[in-house]
Protein backbone atom coordinates (compact mmCIF):
# COMPACT_ATOMS: atom_id res chain seq x y z
CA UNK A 1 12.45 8.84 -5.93
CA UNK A 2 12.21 8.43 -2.28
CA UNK A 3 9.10 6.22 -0.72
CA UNK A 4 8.88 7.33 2.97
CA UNK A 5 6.88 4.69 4.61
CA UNK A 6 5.47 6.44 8.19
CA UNK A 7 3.25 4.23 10.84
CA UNK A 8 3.27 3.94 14.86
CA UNK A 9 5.95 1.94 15.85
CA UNK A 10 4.46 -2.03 14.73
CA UNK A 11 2.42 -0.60 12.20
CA UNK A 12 4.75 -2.80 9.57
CA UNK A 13 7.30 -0.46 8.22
CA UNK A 14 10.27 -2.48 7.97
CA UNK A 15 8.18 -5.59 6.89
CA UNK A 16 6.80 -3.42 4.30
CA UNK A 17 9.83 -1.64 3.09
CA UNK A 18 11.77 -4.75 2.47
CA UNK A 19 9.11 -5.62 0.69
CA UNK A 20 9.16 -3.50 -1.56
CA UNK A 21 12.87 -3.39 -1.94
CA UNK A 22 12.08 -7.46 -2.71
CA UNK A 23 10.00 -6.67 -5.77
CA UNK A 24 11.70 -3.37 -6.89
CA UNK A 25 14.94 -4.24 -8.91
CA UNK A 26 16.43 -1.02 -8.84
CA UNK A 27 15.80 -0.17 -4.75
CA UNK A 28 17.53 0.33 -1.68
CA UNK A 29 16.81 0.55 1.83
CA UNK A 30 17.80 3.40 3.77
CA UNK A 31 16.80 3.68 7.99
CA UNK A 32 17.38 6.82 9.70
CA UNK A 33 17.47 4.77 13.19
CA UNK A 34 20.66 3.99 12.44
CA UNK A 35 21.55 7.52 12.41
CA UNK A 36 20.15 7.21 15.38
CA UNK A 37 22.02 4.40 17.04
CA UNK A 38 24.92 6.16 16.02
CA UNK A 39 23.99 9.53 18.18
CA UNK A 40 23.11 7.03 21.60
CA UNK A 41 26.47 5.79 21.18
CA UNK A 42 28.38 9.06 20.70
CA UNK A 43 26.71 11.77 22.75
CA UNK A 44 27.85 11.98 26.44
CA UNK A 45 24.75 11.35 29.25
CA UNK A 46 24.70 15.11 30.22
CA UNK A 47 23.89 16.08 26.56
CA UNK A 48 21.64 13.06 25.24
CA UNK A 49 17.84 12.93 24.96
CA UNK A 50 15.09 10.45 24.81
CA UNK A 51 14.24 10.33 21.94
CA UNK A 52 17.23 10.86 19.05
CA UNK A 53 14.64 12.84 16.66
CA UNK A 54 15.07 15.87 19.10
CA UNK A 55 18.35 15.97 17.88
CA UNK A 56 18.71 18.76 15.43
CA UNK A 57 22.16 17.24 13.99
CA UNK A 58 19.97 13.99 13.24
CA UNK A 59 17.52 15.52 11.51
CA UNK A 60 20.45 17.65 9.47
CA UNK A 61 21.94 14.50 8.87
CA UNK A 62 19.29 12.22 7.52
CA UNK A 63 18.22 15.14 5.52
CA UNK A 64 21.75 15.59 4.00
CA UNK A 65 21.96 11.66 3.40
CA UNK A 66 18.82 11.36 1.61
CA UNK A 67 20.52 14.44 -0.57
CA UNK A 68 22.89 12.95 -1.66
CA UNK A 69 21.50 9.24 -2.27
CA UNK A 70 19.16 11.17 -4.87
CA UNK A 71 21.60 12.42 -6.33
CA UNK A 72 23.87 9.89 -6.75
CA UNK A 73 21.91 6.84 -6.85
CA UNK A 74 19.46 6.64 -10.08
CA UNK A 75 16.39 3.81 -7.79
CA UNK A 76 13.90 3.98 -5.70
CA UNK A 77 14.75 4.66 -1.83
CA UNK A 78 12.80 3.20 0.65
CA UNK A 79 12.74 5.05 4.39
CA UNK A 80 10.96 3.02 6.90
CA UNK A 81 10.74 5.56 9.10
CA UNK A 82 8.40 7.03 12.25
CA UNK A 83 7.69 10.30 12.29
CA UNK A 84 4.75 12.51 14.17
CA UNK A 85 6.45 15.52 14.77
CA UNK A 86 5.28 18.08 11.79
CA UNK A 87 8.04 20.37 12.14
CA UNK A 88 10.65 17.86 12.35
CA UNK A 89 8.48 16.23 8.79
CA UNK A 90 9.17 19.92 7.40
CA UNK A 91 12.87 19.80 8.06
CA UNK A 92 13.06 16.70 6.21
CA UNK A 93 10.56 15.68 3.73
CA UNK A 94 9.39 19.38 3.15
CA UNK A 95 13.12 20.49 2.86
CA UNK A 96 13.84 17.66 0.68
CA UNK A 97 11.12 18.39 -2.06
CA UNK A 98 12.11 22.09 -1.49
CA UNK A 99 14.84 20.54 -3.13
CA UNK A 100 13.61 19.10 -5.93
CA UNK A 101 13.59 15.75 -4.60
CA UNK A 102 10.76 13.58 -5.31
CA UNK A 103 9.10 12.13 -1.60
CA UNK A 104 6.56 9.79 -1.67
CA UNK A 105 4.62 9.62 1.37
CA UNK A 106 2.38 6.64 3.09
CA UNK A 107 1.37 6.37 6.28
CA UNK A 108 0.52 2.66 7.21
CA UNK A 109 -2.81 2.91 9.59
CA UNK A 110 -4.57 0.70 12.21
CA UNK A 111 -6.44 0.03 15.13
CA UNK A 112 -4.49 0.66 18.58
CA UNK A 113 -5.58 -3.14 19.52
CA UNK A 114 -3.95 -4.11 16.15
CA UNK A 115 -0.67 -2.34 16.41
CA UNK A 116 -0.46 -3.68 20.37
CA UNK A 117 -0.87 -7.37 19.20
CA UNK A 118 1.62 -6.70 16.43
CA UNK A 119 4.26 -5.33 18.85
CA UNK A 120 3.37 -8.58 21.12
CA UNK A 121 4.06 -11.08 18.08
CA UNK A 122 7.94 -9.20 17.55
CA UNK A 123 8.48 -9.59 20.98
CA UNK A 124 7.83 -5.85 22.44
CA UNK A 125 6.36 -6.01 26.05
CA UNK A 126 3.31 -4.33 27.26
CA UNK A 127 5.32 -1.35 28.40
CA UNK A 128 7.92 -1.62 25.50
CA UNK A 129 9.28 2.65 24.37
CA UNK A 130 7.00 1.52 21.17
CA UNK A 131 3.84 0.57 23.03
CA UNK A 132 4.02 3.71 24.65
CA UNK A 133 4.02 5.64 21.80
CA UNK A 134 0.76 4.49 20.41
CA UNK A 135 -1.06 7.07 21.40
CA UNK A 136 1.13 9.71 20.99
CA UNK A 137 1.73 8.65 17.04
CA UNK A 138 -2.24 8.11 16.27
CA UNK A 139 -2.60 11.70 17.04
CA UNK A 140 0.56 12.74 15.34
CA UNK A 141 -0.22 11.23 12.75
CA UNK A 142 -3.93 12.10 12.43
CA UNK A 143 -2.18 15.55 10.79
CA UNK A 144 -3.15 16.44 7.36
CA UNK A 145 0.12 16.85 6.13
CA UNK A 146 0.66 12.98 6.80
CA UNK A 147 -0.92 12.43 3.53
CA UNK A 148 -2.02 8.74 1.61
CA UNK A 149 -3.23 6.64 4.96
CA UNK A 150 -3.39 3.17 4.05
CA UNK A 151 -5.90 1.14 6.41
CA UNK A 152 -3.51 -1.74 7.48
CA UNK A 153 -5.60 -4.01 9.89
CA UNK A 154 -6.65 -6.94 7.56
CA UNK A 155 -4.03 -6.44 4.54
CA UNK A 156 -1.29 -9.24 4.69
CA UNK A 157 2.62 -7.20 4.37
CA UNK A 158 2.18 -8.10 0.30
CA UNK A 159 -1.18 -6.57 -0.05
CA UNK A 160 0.29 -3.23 1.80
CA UNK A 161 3.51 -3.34 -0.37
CA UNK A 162 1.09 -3.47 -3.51
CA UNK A 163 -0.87 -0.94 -2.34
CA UNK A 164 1.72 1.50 -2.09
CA UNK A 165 3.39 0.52 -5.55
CA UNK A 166 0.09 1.21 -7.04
CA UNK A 167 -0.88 4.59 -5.25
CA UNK A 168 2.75 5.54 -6.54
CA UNK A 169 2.88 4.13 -10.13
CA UNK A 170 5.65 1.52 -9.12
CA UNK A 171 5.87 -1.28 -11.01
CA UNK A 172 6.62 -4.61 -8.74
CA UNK A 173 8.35 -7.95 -9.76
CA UNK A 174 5.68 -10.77 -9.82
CA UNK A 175 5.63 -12.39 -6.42
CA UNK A 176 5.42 -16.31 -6.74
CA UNK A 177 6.64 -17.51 -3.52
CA UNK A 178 5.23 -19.98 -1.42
CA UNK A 179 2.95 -19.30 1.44
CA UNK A 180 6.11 -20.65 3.80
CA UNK A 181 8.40 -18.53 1.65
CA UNK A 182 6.69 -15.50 2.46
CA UNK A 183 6.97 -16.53 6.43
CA UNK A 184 10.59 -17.14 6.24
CA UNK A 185 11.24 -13.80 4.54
CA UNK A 186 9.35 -11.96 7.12
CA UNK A 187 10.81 -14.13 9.73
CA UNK A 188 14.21 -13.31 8.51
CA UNK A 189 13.47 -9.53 7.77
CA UNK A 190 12.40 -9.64 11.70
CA UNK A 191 15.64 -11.04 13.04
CA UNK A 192 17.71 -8.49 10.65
CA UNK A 193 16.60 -5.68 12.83
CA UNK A 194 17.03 -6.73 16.28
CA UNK A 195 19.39 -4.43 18.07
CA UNK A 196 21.90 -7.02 18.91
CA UNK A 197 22.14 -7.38 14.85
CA UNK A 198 22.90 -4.42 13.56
């Protein structure tokens, strides 16, 4: 089963998705950015765009990944992943279940003012590539076929991991940390994905 997690950019993704991977034994995270990164670093100026999702070869090739982790890999696979664009959704997800794949879908909602304070707290600036694309995912993702919206503003990254196990039938390891446990984790989650990281 694959567990596509979709959101603006701040909406709690990656926070979420290692979550999950946290309390699901048999898991694994898999992020199409780094497809991504991979493209930035490979394609020559004269032939690169803005945004790597316009690439048809990384849409091919996160589609042909996810494929093949389905087939070979008998757990859950969480993709943290953005994405507004309904044909480029058909060319994956639809594609994918085409396929026989299962794809869960979620789509982790909230208030502009919300997402904007969230992208302040990791560090994005007012005019960060993800604060500018607040308004271009709310309508994006106001499509129907972004199906099960979860309303994000008040739920703590637990409470939106839960909510997705249960709107999926996935069955979650008891969590017993500590209040400060919980911070570090997401503190540490944070610093995992910082460019300069990975």
């Amino acid at each position: 089963m694959i567990v596509w997690i979709n959101g603006a950019f701040g909406s709690g993704k990656t926070q979420t998705a290692y979550e999950l991977h946290r309390r699901i034994p048999d898991s694994f995270v898999y992020d199409p950015e780094k497809v991504g990164y991979l493209f930035r670093k490979m394609v020559p100026e004269q032939a690169s765009k803005a945004d790597f999702q316009d690439y048809t070869p990384w849409r091919e090739c996160n589609y042909s990944i996810l494929k093949y982790l389905d087939e070979h890999y008998n757990g859950v696979i969480i993709v943290p992943m953005t994405i507004v664009d309904t044909d480029y959704f058909h060319e994956i997800v639809t594609e994918l279940r085409r396929d026989g794949v299962i794809v869960k879908h979620a789509v982790l909602w909230a208030d502009k003012e919300i997402i904007e304070k969230r992208l302040r707290k990791r560090g994005d600036r007012k005019n960060s590539w993800g604060a500018k694309q607040i308004n271009r995912c709310i309508v994006g993702l106001s499509h129907k076929i972004f199906e099960n919206r979860i309303h994000t503003n008040n739920m703590t990254v637990e409470m939106v991991a839960e909510s997705i196990a249960d709107l999926f039938e996935i069955t979650l390891l008891p969590d017993d940390r500590s209040e400060v446990r919980k911070k570090f984790s997401r503190i540490k989650t944070q610093i995992k994905q910082l460019r300069i990281f990975t």
